[in-house]
Protein backbone atom coordinates (compact mmCIF):
# COMPACT_ATOMS: atom_id res chain seq x y z
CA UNK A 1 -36.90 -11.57 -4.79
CA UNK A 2 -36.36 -10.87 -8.43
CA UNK A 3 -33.08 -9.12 -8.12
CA UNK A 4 -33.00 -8.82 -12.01
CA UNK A 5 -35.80 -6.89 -12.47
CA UNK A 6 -34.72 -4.53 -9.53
CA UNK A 7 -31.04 -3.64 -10.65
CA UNK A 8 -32.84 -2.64 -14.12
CA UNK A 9 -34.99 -0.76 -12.10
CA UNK A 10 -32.38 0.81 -10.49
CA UNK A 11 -29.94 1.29 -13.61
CA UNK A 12 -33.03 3.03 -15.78
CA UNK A 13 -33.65 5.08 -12.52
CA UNK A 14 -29.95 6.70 -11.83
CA UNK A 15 -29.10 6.93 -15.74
CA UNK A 16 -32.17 9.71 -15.55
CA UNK A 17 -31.03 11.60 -13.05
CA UNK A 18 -28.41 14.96 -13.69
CA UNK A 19 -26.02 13.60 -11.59
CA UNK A 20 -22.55 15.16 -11.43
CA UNK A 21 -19.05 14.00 -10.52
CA UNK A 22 -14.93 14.04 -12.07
CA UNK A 23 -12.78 11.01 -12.80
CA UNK A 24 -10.05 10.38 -10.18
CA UNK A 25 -7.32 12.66 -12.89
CA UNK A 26 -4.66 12.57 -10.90
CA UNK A 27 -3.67 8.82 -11.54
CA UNK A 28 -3.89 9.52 -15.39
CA UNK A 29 -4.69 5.98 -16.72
CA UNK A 30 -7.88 6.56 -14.75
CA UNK A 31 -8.61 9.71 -16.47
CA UNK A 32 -8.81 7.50 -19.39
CA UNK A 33 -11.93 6.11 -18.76
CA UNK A 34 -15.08 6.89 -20.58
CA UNK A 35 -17.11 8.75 -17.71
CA UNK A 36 -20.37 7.02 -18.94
CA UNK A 37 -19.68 3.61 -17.89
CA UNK A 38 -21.94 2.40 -15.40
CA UNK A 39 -22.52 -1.61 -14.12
CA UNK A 40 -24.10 -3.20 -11.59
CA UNK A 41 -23.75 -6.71 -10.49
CA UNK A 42 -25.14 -8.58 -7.65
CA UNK A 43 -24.89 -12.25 -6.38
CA UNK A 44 -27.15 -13.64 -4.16
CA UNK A 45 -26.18 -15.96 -0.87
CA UNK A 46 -26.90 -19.36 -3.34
CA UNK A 47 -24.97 -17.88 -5.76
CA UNK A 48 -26.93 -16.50 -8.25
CA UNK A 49 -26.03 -14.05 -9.94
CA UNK A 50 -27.63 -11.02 -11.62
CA UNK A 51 -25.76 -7.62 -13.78
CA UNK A 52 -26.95 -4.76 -16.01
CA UNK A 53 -24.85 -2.65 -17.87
CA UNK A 54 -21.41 -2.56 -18.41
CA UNK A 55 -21.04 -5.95 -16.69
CA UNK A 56 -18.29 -7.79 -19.00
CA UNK A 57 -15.73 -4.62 -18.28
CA UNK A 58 -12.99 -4.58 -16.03
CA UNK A 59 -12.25 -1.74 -13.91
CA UNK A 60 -9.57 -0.41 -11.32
CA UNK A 61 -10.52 -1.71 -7.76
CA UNK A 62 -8.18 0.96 -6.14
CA UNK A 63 -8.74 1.25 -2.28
CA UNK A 64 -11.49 -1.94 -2.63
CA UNK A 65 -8.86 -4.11 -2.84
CA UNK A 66 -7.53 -3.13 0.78
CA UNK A 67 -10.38 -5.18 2.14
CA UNK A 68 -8.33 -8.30 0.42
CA UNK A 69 -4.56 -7.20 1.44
CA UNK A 70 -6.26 -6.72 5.20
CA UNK A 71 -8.21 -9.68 5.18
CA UNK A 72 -4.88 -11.95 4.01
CA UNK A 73 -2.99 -10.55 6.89
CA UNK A 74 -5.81 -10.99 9.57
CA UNK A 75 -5.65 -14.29 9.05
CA UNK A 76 -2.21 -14.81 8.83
CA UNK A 77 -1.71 -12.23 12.45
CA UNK A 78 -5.00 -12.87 13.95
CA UNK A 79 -5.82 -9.94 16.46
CA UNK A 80 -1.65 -8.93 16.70
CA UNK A 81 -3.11 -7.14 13.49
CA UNK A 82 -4.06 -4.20 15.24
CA UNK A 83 -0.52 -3.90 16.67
CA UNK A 84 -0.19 -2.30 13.31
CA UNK A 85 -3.18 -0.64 12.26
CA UNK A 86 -6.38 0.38 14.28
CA UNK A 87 -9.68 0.47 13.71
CA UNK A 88 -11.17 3.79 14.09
CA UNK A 89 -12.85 6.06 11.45
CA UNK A 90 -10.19 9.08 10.10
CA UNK A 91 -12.49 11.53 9.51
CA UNK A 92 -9.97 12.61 6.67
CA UNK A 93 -9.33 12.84 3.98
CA UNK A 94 -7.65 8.97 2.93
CA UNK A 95 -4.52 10.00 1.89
CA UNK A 96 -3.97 12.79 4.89
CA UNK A 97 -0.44 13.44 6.19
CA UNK A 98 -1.37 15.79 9.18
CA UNK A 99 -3.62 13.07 10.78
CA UNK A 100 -0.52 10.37 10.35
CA UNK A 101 1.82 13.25 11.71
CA UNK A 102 -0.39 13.89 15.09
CA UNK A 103 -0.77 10.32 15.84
CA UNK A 104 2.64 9.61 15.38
CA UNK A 105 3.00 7.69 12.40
CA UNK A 106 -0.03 4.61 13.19
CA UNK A 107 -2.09 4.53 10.74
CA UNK A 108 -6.24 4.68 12.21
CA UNK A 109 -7.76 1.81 9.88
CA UNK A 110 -6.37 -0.33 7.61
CA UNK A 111 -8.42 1.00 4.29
CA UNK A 112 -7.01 4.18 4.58
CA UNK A 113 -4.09 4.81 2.22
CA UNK A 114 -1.27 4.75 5.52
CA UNK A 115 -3.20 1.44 6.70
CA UNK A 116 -3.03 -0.24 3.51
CA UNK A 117 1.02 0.60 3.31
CA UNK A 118 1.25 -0.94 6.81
CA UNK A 119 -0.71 -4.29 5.86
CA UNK A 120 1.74 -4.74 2.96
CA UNK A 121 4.52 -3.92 5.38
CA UNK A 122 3.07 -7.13 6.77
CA UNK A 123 2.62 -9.29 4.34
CA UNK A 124 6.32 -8.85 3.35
CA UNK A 125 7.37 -9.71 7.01
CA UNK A 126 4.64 -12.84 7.47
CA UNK A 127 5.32 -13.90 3.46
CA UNK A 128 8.00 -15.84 1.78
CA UNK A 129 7.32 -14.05 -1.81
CA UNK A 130 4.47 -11.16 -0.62
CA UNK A 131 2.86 -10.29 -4.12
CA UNK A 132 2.55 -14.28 -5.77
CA UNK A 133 1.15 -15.14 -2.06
CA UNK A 134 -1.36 -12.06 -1.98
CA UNK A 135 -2.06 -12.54 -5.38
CA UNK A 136 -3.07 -16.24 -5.12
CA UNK A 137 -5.02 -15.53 -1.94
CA UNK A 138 -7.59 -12.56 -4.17
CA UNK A 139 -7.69 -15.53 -6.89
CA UNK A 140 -8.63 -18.13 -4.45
CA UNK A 141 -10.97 -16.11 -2.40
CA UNK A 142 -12.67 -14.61 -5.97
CA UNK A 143 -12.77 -18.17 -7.75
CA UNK A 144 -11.00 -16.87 -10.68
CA UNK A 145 -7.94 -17.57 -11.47
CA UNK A 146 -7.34 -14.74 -14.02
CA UNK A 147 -7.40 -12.45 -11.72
CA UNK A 148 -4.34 -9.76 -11.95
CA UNK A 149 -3.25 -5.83 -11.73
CA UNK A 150 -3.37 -3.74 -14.94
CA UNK A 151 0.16 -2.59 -15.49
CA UNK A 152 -0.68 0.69 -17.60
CA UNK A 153 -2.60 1.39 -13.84
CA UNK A 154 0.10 0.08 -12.27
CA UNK A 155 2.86 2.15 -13.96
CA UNK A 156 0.98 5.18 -13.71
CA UNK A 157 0.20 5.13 -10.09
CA UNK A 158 3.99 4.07 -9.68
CA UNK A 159 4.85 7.62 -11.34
CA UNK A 160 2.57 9.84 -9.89
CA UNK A 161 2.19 8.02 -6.21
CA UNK A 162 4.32 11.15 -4.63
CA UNK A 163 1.88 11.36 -1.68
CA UNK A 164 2.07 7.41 -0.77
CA UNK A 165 6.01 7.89 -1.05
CA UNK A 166 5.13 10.97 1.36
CA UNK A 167 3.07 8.49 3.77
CA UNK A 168 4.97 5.54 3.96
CA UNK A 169 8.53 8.01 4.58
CA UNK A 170 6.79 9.66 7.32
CA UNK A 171 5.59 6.20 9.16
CA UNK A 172 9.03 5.28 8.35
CA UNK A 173 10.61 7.95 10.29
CA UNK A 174 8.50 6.71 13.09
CA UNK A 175 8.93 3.22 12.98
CA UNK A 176 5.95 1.76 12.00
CA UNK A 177 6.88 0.60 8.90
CA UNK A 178 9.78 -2.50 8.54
CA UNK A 179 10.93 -3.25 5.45
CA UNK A 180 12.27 -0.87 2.54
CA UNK A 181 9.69 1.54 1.38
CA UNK A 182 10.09 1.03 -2.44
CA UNK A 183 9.30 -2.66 -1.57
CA UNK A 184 6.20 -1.65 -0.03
CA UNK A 185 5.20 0.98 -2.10
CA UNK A 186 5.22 -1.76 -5.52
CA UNK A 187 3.11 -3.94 -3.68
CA UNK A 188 0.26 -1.46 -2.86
CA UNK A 189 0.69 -0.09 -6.09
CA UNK A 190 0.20 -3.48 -7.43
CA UNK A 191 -2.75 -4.05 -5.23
CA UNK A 192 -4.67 -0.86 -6.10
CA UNK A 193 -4.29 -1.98 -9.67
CA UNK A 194 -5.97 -4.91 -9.67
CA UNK A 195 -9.08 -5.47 -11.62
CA UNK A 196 -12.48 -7.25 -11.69
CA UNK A 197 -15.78 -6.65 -13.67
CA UNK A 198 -18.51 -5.47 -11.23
CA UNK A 199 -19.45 -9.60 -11.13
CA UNK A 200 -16.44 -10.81 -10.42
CA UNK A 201 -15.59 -8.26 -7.35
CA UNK A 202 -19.75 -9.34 -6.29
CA UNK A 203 -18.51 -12.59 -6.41
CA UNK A 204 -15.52 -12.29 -4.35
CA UNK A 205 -17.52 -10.08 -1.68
CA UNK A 206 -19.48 -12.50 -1.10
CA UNK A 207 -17.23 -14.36 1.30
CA UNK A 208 -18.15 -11.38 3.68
CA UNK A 209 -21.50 -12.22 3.47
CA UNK A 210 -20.71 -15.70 4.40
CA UNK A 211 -19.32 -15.61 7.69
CA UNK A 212 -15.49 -15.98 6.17
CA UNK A 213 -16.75 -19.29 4.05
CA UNK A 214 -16.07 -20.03 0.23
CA UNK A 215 -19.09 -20.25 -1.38
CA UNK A 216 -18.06 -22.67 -3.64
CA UNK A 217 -16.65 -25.17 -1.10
CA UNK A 218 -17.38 -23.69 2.58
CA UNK A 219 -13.75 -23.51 3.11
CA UNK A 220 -13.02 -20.89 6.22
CA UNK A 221 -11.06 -18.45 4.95
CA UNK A 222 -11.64 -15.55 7.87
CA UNK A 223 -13.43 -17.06 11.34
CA UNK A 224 -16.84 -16.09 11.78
CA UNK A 225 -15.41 -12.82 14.67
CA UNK A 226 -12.67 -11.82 12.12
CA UNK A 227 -15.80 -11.34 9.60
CA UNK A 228 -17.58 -9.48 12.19
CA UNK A 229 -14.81 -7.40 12.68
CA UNK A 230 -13.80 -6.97 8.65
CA UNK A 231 -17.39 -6.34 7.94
CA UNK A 232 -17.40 -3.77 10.91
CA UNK A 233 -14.38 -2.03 9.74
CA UNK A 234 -15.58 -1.29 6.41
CA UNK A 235 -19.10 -0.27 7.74
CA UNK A 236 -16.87 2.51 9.68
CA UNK A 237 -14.23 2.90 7.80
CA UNK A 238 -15.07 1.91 4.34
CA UNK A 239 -15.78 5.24 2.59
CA UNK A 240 -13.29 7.53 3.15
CA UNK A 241 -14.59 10.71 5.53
CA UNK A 242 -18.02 9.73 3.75
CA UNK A 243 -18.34 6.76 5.81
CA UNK A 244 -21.39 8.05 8.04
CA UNK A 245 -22.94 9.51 4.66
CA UNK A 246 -22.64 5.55 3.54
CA UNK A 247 -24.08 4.52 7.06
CA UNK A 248 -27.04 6.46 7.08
CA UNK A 249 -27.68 6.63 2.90
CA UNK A 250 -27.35 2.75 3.03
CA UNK A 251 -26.55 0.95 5.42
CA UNK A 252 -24.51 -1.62 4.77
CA UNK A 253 -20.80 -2.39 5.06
CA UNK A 254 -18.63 -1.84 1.62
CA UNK A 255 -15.68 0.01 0.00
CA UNK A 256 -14.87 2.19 -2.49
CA UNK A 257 -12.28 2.64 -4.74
CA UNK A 258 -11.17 5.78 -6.99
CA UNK A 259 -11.70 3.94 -9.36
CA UNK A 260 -15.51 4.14 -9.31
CA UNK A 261 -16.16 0.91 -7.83
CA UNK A 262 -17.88 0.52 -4.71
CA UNK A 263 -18.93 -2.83 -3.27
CA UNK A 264 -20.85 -3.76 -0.53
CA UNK A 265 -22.81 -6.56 1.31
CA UNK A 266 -25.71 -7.92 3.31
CA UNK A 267 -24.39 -10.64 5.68
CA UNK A 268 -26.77 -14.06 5.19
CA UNK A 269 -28.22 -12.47 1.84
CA UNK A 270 -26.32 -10.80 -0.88
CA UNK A 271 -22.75 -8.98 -2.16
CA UNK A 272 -23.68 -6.42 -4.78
CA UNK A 273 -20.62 -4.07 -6.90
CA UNK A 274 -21.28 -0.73 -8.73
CA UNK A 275 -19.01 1.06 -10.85
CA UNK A 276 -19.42 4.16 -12.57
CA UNK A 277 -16.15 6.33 -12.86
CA UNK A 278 -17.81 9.88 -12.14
CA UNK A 279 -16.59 10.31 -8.24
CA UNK A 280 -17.81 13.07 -5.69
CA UNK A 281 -15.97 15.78 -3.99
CA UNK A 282 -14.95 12.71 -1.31
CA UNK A 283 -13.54 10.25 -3.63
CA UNK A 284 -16.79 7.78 -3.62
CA UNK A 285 -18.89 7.11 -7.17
CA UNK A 286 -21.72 9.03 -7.26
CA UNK A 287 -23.88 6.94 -9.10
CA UNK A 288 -22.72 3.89 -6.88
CA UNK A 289 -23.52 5.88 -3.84
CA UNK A 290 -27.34 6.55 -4.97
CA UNK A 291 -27.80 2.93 -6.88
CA UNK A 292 -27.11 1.15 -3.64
CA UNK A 293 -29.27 3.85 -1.79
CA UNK A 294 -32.12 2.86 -3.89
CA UNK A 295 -31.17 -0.63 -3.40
CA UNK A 296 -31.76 -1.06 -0.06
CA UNK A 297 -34.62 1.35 -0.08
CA UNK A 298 -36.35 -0.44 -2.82
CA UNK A 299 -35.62 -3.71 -0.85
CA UNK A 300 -36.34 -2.27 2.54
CA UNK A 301 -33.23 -4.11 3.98
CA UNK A 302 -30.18 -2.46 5.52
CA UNK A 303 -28.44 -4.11 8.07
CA UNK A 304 -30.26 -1.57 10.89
């Protein structure tokens, strides 16, 4: 398969078409970002790697690093892990107070906003210093040891994160959540600021592709069922209330971030990331969403 030749395809294909979104504005370092970037990046089961575009920049993996925070404390909790969080789709909007209200304070998945506080409630009961710990576990799991938050994104998400102080005080109230919320809260914040070019975050997805095993060195990081179960989550769960639009445009499991990034996978063949910063009315990047709907039309492989 000449993957190369097929992302250019794809790139010279979506930068034609009138396709219209709006930067996520209300986290205003991400309002920064010139709405023309566009990269795509995808690395193969061997390891080989392909990219076009703005490949060598590093964006804001917002909600994509979840899948990371989760898949740290799934392995640390094992299946106790959905004491905490379930695994059902919202049908919401991510960041929805009314849904968390009506069920009580449990948040449905863990890559919705509530579900993400919740994991890092975990990881600062299961950890003996939460964000080096977390932070070690992306590196190791990504092969890159450079890997960190931005702290402009950081700081301004910090600011302006009034509905995730609105979340986590509501499960609060309810129990759900353990330690002090302001401890929490930094830690997400810090984990929605992370960034990766659109081949490094490839890279790192490809241990879902893998059955839960470094490429690099086989090491099991997840067991083959929690990979299953991961990979099922996002297919479900992975997209906001636009996960069935995902589904049935693509078909494969992924997640996508505010910040434009979306990244998916093929289990046994490929992880592929897109970013462009021009997002739809549900949060996801619209030229993502069509660049990996050609991609698995063009390669007539989806995981149905």
């Amino acid at each position: 398969m000449n993957y190369q030749h097929l992302l250019n395809e794809i790139f010279a294909e979506v930068n034609q078409m009138n396709l219209q979104g709006k930067q996520a504005d209300y986290i205003p370092e991400l309002a920064k970002i010139n709405p023309d970037k566009f990269a795509m990046s995808l690395y193969d089961i061997s390891g080989e790697d392909y990219g076009t575009g703005d490949i060598h920049e590093k964006f804001s993996l917002q909600s994509i690093a979840k899948v990371f925070a989760f898949s740290l404390a799934y392995s640390l909790k094992g299946k106790a892990i959905f004491e905490r969080v379930g695994v059902e789709p919202s049908g919401n909007p991510f960041n929805s107070l009314i849904q968390l209200e009506q069920e009580k304070g449990f948040p449905r998945n863990p890559l919705i906003n509530a579900g993400a506080l919740a994991i890092c409630d975990v990881l600062i009961d299961e950890l003996d210093n939460p964000e080096l710990e977390l932070f070690d576990f992306i590196r190791k799991i990504a092969g890159n040891p450079s890997v960190k938050y931005n702290t402009k994104v950081y700081r301004s998400e910090k600011t302006t994160g009034n509905r995730n102080r609105a979340l986590i005080h509501l499960m609060k109230s309810f129990g759900t959540i353990h330690n002090d919320t302001e401890q929490v809260l930094d830690l997400y914040f810090k984990l929605c600021s992370v960034e990766m070019t659109t081949g490094e975050l490839a890279q790192t997805f490809l241990l879902y592709a893998n059955e839960g095993k470094l490429k690099e060195n086989s090491e099991q990081i997840l067991t083959k069922s929690q990979t299953k179960r991961t990979n099922a989550i996002m297919q479900t769960c992975g997209f906001y209330d636009e996960a069935g639009e995902f589904t049935f445009r693509v078909g494969l499991p992924g997640k996508s971030g505010v910040g434009g990034g979306i990244a998916a996978l093929h289990p046994g063949k490929y992880a592929v990331a897109v970013w462009s910063p021009l997002l739809n009315l549900k949060g996801n990047s619209v030229k993502g969403m069509k660049s990996l709907e050609l991609l698995t039309t063009k390669l007539g492989w989806s995981i149905f």
